[in-house]
PDB file of N, CA and C in Angstrom:
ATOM      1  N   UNK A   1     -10.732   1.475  21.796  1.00  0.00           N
ATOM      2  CA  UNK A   1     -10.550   0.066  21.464  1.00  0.00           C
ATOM      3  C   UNK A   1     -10.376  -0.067  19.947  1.00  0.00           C
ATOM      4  N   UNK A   2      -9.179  -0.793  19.628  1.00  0.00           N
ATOM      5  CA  UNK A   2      -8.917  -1.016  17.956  1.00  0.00           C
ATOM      6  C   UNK A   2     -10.658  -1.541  17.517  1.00  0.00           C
ATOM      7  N   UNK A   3     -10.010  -1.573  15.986  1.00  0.00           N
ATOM      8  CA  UNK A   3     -11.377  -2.087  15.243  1.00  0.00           C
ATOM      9  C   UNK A   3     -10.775  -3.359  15.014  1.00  0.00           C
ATOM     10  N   UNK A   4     -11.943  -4.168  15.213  1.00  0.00           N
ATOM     11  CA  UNK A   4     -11.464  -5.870  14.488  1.00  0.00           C
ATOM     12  C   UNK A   4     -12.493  -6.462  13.588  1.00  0.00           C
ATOM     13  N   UNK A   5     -11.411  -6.824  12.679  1.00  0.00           N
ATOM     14  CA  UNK A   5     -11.865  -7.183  11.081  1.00  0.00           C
ATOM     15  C   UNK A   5     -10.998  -8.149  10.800  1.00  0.00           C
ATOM     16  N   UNK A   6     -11.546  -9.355   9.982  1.00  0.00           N
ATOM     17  CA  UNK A   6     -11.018 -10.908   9.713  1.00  0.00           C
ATOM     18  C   UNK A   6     -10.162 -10.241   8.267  1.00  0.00           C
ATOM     19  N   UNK A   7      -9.212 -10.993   7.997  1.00  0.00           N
ATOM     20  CA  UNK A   7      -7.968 -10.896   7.214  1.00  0.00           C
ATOM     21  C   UNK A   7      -8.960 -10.608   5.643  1.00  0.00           C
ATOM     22  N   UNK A   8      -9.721 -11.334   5.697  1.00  0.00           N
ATOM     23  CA  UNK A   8     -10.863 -11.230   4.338  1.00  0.00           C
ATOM     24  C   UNK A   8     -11.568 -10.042   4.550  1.00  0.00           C
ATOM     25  N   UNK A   9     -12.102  -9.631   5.355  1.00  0.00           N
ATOM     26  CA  UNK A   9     -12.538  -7.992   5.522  1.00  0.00           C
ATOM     27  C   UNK A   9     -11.577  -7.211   4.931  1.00  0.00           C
ATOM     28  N   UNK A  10     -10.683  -7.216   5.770  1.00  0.00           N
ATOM     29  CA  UNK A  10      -9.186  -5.800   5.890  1.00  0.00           C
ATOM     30  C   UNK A  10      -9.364  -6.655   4.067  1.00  0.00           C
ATOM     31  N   UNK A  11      -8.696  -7.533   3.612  1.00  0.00           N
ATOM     32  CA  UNK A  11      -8.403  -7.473   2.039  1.00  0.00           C
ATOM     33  C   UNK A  11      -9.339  -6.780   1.540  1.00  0.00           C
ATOM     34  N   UNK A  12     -11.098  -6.997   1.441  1.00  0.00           N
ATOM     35  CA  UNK A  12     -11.815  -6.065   1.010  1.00  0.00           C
ATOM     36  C   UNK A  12     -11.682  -5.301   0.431  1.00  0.00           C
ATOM     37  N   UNK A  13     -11.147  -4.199   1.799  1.00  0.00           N
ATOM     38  CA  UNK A  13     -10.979  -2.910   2.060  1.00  0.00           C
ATOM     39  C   UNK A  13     -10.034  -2.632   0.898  1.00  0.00           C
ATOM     40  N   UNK A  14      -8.612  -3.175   1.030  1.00  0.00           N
ATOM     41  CA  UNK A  14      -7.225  -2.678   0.587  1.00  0.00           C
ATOM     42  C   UNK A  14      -8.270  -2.974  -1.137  1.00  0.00           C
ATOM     43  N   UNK A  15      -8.834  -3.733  -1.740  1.00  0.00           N
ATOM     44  CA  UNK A  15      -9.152  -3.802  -3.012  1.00  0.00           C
ATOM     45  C   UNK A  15     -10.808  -2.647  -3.304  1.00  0.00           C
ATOM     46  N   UNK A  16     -11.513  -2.488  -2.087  1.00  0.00           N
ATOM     47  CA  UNK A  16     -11.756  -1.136  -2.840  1.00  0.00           C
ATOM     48  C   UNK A  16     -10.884   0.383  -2.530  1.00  0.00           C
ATOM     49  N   UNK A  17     -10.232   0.499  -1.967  1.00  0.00           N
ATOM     50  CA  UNK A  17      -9.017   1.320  -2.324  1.00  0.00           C
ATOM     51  C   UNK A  17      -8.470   1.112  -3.265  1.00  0.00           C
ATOM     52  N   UNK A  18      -8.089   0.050  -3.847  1.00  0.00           N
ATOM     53  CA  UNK A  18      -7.441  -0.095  -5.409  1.00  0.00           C
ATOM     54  C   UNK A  18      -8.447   0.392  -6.183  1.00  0.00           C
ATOM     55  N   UNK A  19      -9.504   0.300  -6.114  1.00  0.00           N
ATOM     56  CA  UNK A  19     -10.557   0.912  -6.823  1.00  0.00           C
ATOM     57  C   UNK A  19     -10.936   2.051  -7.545  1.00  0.00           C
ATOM     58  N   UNK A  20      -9.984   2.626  -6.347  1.00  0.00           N
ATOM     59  CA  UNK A  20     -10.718   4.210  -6.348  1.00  0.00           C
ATOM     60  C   UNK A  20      -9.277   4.627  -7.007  1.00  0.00           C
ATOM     61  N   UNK A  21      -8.158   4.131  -7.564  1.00  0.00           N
ATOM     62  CA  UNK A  21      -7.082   4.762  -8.507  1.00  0.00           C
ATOM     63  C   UNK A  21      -7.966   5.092  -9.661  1.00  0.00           C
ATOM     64  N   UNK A  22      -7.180   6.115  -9.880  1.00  0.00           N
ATOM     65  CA  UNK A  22      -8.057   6.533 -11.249  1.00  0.00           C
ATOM     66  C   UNK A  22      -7.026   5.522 -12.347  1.00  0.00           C
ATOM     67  N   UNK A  23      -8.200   5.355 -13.638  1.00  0.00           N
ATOM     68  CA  UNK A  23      -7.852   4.051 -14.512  1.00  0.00           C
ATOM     69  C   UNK A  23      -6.737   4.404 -15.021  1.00  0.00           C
ATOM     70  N   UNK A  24      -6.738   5.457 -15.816  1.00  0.00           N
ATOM     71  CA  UNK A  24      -5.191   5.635 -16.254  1.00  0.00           C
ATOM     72  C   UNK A  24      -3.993   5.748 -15.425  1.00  0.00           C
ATOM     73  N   UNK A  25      -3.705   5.556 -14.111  1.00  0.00           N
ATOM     74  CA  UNK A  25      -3.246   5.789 -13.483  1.00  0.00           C
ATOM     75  C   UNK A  25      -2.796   3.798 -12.808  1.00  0.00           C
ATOM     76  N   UNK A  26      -4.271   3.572 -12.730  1.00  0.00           N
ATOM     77  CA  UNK A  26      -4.056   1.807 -12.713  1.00  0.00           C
ATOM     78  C   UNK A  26      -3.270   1.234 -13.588  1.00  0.00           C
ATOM     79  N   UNK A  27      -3.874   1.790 -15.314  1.00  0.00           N
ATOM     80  CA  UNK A  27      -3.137   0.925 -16.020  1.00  0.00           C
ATOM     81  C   UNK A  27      -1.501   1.016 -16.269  1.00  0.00           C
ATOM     82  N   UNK A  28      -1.280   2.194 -15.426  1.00  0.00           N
ATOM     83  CA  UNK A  28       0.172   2.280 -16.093  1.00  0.00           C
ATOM     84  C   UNK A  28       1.350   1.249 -14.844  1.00  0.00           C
ATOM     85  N   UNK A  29       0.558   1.174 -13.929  1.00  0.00           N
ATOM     86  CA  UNK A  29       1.031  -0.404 -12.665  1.00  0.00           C
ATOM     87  C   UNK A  29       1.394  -1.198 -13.374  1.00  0.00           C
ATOM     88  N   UNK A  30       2.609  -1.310 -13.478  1.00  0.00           N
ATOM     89  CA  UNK A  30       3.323  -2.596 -14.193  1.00  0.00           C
ATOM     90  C   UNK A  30       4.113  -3.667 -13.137  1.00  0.00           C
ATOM     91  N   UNK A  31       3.681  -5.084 -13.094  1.00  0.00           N
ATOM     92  CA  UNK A  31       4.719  -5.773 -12.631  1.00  0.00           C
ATOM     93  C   UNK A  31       4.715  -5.405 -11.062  1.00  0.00           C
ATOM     94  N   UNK A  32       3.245  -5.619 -10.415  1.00  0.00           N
ATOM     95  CA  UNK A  32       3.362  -5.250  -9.512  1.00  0.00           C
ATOM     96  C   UNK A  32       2.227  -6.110  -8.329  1.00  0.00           C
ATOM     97  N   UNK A  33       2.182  -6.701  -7.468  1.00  0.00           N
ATOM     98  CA  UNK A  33       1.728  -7.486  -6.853  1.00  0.00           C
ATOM     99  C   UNK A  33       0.966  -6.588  -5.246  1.00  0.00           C
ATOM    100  N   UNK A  34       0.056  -6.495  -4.688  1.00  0.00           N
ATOM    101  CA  UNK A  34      -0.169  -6.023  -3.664  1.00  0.00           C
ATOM    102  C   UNK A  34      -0.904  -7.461  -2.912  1.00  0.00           C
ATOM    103  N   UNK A  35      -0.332  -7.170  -1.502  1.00  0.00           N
ATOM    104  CA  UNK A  35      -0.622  -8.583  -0.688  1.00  0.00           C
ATOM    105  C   UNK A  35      -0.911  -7.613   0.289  1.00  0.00           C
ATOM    106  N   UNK A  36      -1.696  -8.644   1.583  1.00  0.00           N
ATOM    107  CA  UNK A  36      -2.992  -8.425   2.737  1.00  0.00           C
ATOM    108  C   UNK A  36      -2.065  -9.372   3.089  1.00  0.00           C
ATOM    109  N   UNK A  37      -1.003  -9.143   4.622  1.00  0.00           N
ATOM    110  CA  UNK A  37      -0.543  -9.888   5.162  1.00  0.00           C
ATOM    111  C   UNK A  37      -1.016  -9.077   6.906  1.00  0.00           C
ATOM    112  N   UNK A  38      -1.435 -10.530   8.140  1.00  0.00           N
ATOM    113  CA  UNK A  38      -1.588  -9.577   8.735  1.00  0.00           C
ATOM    114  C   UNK A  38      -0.628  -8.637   9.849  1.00  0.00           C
ATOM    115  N   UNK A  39       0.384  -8.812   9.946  1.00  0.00           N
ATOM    116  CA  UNK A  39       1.694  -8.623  10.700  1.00  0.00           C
ATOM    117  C   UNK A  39       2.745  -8.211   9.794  1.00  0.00           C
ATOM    118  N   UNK A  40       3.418  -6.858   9.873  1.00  0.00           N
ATOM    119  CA  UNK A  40       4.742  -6.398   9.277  1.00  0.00           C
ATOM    120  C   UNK A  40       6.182  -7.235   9.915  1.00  0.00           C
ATOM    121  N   UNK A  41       7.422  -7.216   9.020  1.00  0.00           N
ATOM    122  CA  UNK A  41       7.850  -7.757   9.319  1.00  0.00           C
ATOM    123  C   UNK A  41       8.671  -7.681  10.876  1.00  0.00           C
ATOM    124  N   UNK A  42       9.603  -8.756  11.853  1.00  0.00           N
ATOM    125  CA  UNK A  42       9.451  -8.413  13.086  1.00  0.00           C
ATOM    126  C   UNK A  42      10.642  -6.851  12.602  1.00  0.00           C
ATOM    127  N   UNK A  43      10.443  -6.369  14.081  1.00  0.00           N
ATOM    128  CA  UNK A  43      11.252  -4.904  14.576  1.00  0.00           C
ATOM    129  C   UNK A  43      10.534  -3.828  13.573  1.00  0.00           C
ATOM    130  N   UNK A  44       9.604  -4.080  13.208  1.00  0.00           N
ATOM    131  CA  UNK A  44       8.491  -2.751  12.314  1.00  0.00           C
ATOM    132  C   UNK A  44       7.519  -2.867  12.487  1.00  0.00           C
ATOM    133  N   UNK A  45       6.803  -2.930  14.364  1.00  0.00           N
ATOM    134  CA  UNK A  45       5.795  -3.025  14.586  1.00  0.00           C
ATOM    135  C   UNK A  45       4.528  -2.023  14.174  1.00  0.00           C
ATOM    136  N   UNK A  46       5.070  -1.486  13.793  1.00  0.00           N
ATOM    137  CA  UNK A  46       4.092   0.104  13.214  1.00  0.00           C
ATOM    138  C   UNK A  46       3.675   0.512  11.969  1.00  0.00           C
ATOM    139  N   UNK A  47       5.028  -0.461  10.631  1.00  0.00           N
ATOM    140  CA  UNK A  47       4.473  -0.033   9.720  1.00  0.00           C
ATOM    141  C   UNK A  47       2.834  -0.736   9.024  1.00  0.00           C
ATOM    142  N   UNK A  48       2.533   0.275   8.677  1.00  0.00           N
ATOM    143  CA  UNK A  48       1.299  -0.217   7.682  1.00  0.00           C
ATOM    144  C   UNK A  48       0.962  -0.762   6.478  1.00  0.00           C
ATOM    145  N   UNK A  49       2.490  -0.216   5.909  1.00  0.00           N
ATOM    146  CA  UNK A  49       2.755  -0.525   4.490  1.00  0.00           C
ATOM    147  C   UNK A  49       3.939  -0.802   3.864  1.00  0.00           C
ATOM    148  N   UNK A  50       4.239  -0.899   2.734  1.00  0.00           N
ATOM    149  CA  UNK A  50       5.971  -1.104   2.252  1.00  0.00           C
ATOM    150  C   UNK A  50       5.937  -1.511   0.984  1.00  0.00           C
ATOM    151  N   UNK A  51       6.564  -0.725   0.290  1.00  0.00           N
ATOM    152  CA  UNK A  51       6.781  -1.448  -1.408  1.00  0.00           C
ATOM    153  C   UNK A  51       7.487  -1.923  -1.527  1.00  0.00           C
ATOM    154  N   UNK A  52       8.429  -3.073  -2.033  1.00  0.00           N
ATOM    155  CA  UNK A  52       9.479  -3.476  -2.148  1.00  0.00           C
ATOM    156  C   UNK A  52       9.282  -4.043  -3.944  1.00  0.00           C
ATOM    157  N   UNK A  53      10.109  -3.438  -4.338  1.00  0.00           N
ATOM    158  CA  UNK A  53      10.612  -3.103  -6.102  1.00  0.00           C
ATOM    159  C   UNK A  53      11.428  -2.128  -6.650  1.00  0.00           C
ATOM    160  N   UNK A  54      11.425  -2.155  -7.687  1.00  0.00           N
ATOM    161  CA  UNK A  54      12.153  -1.157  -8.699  1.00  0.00           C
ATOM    162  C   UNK A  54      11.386   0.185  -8.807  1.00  0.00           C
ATOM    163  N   UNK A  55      10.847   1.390  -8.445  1.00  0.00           N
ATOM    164  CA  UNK A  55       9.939   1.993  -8.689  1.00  0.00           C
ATOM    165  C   UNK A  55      10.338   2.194 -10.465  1.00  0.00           C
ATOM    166  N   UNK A  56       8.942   2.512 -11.178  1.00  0.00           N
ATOM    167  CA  UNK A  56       8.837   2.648 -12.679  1.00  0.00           C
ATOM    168  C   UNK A  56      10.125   3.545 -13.399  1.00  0.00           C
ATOM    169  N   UNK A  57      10.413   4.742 -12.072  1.00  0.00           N
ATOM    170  CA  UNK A  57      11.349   5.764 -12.317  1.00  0.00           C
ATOM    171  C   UNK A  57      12.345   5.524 -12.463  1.00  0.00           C
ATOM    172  N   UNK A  58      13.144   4.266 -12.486  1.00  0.00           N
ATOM    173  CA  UNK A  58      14.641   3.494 -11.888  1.00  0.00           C
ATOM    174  C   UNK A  58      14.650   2.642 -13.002  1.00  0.00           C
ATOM    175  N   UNK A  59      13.382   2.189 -13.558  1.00  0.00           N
ATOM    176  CA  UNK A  59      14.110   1.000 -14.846  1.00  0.00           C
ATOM    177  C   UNK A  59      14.191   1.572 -16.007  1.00  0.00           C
ATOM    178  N   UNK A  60      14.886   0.603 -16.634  1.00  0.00           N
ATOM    179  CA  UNK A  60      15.198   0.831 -17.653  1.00  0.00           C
ATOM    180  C   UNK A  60      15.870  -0.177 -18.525  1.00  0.00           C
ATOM    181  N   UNK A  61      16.247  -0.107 -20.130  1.00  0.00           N
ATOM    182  CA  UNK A  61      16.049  -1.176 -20.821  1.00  0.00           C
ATOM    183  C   UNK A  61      16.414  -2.682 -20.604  1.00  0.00           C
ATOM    184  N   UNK A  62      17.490  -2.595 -19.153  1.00  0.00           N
ATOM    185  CA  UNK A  62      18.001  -3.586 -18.751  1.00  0.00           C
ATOM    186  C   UNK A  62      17.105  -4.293 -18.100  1.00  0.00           C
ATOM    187  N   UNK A  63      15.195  -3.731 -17.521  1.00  0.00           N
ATOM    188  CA  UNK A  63      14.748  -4.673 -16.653  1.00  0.00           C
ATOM    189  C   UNK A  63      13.764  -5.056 -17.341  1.00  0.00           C
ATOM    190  N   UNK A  64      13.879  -6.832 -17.028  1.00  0.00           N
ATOM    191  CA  UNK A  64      13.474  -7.617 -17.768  1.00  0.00           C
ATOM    192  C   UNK A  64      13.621  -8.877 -17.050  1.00  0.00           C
ATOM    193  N   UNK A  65      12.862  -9.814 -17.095  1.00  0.00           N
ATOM    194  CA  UNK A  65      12.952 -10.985 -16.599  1.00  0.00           C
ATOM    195  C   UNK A  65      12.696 -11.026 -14.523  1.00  0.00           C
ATOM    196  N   UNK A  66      12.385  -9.678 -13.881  1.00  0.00           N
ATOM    197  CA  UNK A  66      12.727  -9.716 -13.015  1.00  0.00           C
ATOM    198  C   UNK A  66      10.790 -10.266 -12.089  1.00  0.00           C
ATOM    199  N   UNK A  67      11.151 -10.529 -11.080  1.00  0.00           N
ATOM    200  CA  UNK A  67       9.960 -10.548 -10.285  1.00  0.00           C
ATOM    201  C   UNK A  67       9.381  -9.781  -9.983  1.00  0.00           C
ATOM    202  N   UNK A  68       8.187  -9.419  -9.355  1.00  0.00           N
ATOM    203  CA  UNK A  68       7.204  -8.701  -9.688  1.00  0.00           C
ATOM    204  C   UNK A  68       7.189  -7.671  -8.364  1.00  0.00           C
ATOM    205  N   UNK A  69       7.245  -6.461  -8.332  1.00  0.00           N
ATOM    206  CA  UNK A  69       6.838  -5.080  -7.266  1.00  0.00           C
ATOM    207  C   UNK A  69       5.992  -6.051  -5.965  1.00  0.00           C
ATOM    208  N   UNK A  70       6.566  -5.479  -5.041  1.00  0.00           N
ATOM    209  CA  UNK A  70       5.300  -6.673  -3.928  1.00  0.00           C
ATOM    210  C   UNK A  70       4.929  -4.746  -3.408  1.00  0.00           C
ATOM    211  N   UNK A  71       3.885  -4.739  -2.910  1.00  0.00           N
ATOM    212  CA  UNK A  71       3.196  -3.676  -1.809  1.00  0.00           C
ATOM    213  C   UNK A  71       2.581  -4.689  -1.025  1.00  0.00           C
ATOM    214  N   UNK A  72       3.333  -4.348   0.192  1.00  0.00           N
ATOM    215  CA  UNK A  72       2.624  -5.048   1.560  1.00  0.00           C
ATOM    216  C   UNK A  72       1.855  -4.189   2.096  1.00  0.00           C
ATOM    217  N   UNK A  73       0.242  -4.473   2.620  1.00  0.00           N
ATOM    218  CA  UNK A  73      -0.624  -4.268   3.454  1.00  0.00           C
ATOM    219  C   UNK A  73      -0.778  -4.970   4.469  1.00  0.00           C
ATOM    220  N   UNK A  74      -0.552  -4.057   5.651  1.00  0.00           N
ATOM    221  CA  UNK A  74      -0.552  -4.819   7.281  1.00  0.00           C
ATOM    222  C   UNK A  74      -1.229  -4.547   7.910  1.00  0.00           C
ATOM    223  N   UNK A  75      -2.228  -5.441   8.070  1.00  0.00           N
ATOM    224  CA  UNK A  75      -3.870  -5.432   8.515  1.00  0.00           C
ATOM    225  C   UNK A  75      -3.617  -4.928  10.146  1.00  0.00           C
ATOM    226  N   UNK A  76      -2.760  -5.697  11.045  1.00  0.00           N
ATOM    227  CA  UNK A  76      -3.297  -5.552  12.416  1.00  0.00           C
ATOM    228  C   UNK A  76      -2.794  -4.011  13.373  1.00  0.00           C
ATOM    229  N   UNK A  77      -1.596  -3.563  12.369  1.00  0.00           N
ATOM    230  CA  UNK A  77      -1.134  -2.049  12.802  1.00  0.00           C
ATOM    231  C   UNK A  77      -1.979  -1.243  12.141  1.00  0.00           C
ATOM    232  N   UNK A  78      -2.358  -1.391  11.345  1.00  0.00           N
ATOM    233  CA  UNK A  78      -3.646  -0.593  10.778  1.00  0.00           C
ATOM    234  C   UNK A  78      -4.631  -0.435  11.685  1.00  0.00           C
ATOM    235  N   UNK A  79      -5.022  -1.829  12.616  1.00  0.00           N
ATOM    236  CA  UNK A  79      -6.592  -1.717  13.144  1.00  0.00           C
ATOM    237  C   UNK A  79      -6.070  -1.316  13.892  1.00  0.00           C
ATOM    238  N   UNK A  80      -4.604  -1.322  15.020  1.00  0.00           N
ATOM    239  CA  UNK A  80      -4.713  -1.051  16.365  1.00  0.00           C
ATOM    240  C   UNK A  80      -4.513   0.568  16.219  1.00  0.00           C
ATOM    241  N   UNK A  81      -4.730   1.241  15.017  1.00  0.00           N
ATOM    242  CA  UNK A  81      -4.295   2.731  15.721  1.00  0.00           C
ATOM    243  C   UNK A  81      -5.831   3.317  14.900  1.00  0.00           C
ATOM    244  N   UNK A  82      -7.020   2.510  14.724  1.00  0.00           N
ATOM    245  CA  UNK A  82      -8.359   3.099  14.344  1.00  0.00           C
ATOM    246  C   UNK A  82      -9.408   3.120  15.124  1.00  0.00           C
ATOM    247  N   UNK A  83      -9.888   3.932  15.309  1.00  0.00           N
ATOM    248  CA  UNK A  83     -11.138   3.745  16.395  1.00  0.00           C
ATOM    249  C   UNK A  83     -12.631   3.195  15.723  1.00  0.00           C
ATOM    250  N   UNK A  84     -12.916   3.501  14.615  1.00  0.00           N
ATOM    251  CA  UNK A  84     -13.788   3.196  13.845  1.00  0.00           C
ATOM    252  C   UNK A  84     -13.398   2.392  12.514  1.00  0.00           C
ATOM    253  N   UNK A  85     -14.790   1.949  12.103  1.00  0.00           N
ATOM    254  CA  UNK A  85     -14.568   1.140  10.484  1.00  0.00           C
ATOM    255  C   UNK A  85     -14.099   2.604   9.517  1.00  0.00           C
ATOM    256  N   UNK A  86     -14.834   3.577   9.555  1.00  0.00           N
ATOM    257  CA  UNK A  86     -14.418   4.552   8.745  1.00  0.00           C
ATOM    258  C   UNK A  86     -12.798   5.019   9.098  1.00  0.00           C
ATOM    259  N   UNK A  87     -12.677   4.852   9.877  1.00  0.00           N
ATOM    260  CA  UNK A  87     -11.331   5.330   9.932  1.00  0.00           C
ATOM    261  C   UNK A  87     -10.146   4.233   9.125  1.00  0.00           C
ATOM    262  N   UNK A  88     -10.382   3.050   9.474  1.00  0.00           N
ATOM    263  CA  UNK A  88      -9.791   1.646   9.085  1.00  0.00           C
ATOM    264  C   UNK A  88      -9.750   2.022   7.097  1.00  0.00           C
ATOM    265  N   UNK A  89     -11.151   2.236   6.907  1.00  0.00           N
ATOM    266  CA  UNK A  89     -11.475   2.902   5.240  1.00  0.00           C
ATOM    267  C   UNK A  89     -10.389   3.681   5.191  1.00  0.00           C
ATOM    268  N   UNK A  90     -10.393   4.641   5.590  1.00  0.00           N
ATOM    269  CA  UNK A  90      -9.437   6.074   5.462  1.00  0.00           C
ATOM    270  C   UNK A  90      -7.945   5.555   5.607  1.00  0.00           C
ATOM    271  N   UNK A  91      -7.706   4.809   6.555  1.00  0.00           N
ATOM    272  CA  UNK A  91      -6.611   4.959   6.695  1.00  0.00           C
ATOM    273  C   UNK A  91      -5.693   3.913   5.575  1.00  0.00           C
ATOM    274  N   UNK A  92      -6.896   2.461   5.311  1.00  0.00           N
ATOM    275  CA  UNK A  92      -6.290   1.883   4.020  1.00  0.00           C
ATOM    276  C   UNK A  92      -5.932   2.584   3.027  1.00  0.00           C
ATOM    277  N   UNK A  93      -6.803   3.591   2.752  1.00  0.00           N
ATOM    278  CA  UNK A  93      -6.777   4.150   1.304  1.00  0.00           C
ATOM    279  C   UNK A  93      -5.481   4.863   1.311  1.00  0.00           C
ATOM    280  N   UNK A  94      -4.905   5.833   2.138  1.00  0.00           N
ATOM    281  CA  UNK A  94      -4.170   6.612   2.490  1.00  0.00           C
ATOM    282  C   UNK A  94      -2.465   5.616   2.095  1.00  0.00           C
ATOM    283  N   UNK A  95      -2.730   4.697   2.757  1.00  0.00           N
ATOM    284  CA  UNK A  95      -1.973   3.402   2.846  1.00  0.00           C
ATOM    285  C   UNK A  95      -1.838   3.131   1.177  1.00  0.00           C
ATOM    286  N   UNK A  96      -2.517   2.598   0.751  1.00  0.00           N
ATOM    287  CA  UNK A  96      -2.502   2.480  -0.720  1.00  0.00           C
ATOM    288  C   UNK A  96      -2.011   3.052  -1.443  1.00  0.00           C
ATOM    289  N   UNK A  97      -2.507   3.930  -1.338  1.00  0.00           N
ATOM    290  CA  UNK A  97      -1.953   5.321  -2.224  1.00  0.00           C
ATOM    291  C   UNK A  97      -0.386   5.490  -1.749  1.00  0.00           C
ATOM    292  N   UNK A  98      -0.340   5.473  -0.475  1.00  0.00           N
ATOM    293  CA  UNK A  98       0.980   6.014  -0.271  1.00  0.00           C
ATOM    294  C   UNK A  98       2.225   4.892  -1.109  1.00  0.00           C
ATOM    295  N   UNK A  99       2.272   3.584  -1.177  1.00  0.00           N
ATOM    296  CA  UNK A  99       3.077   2.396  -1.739  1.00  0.00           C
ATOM    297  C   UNK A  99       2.500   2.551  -2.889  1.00  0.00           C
ATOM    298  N   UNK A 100       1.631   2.827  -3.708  1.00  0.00           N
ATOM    299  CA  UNK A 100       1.875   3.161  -4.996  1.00  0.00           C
ATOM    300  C   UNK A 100       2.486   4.251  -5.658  1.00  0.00           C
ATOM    301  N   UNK A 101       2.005   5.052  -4.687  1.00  0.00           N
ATOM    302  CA  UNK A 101       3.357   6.016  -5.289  1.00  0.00           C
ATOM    303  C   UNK A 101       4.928   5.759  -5.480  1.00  0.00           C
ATOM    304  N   UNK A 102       5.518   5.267  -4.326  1.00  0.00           N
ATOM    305  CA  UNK A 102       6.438   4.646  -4.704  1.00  0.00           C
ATOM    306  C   UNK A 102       6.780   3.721  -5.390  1.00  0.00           C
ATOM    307  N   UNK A 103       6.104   2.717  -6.077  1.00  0.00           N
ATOM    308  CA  UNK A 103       5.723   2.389  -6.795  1.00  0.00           C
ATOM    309  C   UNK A 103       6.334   3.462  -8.527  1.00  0.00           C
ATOM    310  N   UNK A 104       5.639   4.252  -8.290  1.00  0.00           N
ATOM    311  CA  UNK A 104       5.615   5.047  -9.557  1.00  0.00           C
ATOM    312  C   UNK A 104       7.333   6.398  -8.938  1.00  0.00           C
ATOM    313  N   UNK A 105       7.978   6.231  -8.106  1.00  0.00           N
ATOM    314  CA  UNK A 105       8.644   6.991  -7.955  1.00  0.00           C
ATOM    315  C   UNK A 105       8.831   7.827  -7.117  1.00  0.00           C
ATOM    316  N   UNK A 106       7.765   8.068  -6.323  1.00  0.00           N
ATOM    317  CA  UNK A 106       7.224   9.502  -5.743  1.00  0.00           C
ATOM    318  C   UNK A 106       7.711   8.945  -4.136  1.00  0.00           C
ATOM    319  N   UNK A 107       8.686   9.874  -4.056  1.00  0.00           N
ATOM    320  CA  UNK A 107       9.534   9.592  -2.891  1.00  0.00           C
ATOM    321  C   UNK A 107       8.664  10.172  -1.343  1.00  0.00           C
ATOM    322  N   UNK A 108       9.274  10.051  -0.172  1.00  0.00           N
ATOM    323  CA  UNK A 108       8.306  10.179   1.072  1.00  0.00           C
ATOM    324  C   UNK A 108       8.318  11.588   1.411  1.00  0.00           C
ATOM    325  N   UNK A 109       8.977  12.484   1.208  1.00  0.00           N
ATOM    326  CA  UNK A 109       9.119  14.074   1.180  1.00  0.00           C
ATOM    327  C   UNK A 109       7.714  14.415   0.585  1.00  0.00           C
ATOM    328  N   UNK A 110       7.775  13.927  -1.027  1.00  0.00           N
ATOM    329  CA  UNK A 110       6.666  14.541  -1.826  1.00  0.00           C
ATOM    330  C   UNK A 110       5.469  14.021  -1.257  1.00  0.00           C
ATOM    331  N   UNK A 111       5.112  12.798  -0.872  1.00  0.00           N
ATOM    332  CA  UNK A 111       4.510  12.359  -0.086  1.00  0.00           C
ATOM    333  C   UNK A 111       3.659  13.206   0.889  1.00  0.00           C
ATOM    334  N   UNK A 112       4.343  13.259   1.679  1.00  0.00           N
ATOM    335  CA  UNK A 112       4.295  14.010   2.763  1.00  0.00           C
ATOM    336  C   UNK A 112       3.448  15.411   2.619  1.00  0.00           C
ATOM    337  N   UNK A 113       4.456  16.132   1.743  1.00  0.00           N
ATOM    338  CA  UNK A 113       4.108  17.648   0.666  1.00  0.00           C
ATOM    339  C   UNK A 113       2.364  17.432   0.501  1.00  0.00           C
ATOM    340  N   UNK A 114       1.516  16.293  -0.333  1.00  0.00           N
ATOM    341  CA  UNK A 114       0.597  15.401  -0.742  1.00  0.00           C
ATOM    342  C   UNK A 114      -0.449  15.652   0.504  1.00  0.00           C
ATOM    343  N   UNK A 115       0.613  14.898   1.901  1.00  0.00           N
ATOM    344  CA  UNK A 115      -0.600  14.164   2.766  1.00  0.00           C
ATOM    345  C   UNK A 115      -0.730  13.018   3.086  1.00  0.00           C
ATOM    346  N   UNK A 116       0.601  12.338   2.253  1.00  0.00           N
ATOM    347  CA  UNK A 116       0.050  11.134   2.384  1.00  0.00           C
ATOM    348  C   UNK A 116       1.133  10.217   2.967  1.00  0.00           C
ATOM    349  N   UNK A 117       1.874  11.096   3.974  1.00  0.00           N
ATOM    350  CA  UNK A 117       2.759  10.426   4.131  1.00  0.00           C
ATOM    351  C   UNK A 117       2.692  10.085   6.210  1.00  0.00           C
TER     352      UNK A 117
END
């Protein structure tokens, strides 16, 4: 049976996973927004996550003025494939990590290579 956790729980979670980035590694997150939505968008019933931006690796002096990196966190495909709260932990963090990397560049191969894909 999934785990069930209110939209304010699962956020919690996704912000102590932000936590646990190491600082220099936080501060170099530029221009970048992470949201707790609980449903991916329709026909991607599965994903968990998604960056949608410029990763850091791609700009350059031309970006400027633009809107801000979104990382989506999707609370309810998350719970339906956890059996436990620890797992829900684990699997945010994993989640996190994985859209910040892209974020910073780090494509789904290397990812993967990682663990964290």
């Amino acid at each position: 049976m999934p785990v069930s956790l209110t939209l304010a729980e699962f956020d919690r979670l996704v912000d102590r996973a932000l936590e646990t980035i190491p600082p220099e590694l936080a501060a170099m997150v530029d221009n970048c927004l992470v949201i707790v939505e609980p449903d991916p968008p329709e026909g991607e019933p599965d994903l968990l996550g998604l960056y949608d931006g410029i990763p850091l690796t791609e700009r350059d002096s031309a970006y400027s003025g633009v809107l801000p990196d979104r990382i989506f966190i999707y609370m309810n495909p998350t719970l339906a494939i956890c059996h436990t709260t620890d797992d829900v932990v684990e699997e945010v963090h994993i989640t996190v990590v994985h859209e910040i990397a892209h974020h910073f560049g780090i494509d789904d191969d290397r990812l993967h290579e990682l663990g964290y894909a």
